[in-house]
Protein backbone atom coordinates (compact mmCIF):
# COMPACT_ATOMS: atom_id res chain seq x y z
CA UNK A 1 38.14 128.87 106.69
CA UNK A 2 35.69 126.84 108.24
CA UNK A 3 32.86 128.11 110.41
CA UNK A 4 32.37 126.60 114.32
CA UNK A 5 29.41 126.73 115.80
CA UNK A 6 29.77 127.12 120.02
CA UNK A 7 27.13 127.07 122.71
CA UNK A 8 27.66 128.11 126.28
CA UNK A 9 26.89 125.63 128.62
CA UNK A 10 26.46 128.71 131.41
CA UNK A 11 24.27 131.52 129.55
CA UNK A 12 22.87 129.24 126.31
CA UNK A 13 24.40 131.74 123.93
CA UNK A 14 24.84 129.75 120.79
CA UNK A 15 27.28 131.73 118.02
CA UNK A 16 29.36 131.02 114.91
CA UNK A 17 32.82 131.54 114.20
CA UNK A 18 35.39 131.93 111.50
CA UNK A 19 38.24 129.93 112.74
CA UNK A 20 41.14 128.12 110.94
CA UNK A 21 41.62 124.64 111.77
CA UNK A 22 45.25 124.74 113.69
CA UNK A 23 43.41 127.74 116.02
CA UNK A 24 42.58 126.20 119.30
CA UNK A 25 38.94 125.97 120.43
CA UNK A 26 37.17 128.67 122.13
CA UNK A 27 36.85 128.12 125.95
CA UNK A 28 35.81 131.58 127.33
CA UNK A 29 32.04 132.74 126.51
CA UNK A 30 31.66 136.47 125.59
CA UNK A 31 28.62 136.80 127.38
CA UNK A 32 29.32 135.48 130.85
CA UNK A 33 32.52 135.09 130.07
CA UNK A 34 32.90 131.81 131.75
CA UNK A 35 34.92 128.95 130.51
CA UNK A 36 31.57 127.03 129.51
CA UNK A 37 31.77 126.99 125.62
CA UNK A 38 31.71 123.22 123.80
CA UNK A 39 31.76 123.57 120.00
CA UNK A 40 28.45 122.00 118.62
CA UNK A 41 28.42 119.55 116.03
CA UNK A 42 26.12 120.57 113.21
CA UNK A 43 25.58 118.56 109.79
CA UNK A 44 28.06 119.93 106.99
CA UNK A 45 26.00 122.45 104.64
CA UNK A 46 27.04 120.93 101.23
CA UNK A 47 26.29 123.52 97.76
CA UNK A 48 25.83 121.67 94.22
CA UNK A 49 26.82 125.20 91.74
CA UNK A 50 26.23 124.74 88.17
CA UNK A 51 23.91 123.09 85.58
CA UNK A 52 23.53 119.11 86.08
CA UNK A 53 24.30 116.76 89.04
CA UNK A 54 21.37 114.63 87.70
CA UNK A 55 20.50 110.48 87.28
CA UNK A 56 21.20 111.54 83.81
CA UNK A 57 24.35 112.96 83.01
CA UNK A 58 26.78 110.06 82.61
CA UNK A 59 24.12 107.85 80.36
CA UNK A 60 24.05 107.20 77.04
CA UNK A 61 22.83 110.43 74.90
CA UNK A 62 20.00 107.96 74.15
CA UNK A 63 19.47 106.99 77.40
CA UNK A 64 19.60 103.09 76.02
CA UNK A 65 21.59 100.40 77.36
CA UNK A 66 21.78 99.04 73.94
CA UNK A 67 24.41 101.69 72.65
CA UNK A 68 26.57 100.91 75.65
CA UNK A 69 26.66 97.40 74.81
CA UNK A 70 27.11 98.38 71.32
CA UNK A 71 30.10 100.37 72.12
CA UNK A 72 31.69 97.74 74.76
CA UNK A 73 31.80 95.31 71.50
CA UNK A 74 33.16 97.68 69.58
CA UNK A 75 36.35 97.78 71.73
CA UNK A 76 36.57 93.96 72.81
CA UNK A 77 36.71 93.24 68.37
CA UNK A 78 39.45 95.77 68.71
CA UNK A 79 43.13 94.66 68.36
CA UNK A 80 44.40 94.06 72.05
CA UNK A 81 48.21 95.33 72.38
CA UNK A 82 50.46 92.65 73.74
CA UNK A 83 52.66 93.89 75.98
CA UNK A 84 55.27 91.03 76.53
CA UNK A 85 57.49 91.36 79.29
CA UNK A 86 60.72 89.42 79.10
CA UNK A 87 61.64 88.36 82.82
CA UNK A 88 65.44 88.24 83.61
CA UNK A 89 66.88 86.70 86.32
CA UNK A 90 68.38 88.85 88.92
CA UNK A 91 71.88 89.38 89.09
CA UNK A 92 73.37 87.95 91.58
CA UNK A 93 76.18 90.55 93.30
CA UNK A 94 79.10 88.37 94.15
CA UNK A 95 81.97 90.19 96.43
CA UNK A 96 84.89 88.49 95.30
């Protein structure tokens, strides 16, 4: 569930909340309790978990561009598979 920051427009309480997104927005605040709450839009907090997320990981294990290009002529000198299509004409439904 995502968390909603709101701010009272009244009082100047600011608070979070654990709300789904079909539950309608908070209107009353529960400090003045006035309808004077606008939700407040705050950056999304975005966590990288694990080992990696570097410049590195998708490279070569060599890190040179010459054992890509190796390997990219490797698989053009590679039979190609032809895959001929025969094209039939439509058939024509006739009613009669």
């Amino acid at each position: 569930m995502p968390v909603y920051t709101y701010r009272c427009e009244n009082c100047g309480i600011q608070f979070e909340r654990h709300q789904s997104f079909t539950d309608a927005p908070l209107k009353t605040c529960p400090e003045c309790r006035k309808k004077a709450l606008k939700k407040v839009i705050t950056p999304t907090r975005i966590i990288f978990k694990g080992s990696g997320f570097y410049a590195t990981d998708h490279k070569s294990p060599s890190g040179d561009i010459s054992s890509i290009k190796k390997a990219d002529s490797k698989k053009e000198s590679a039979p190609k598979e032809s895959a001929a299509v025969e094209s039939k004409p439509a058939k024509s439904e006739s009613s009669e």
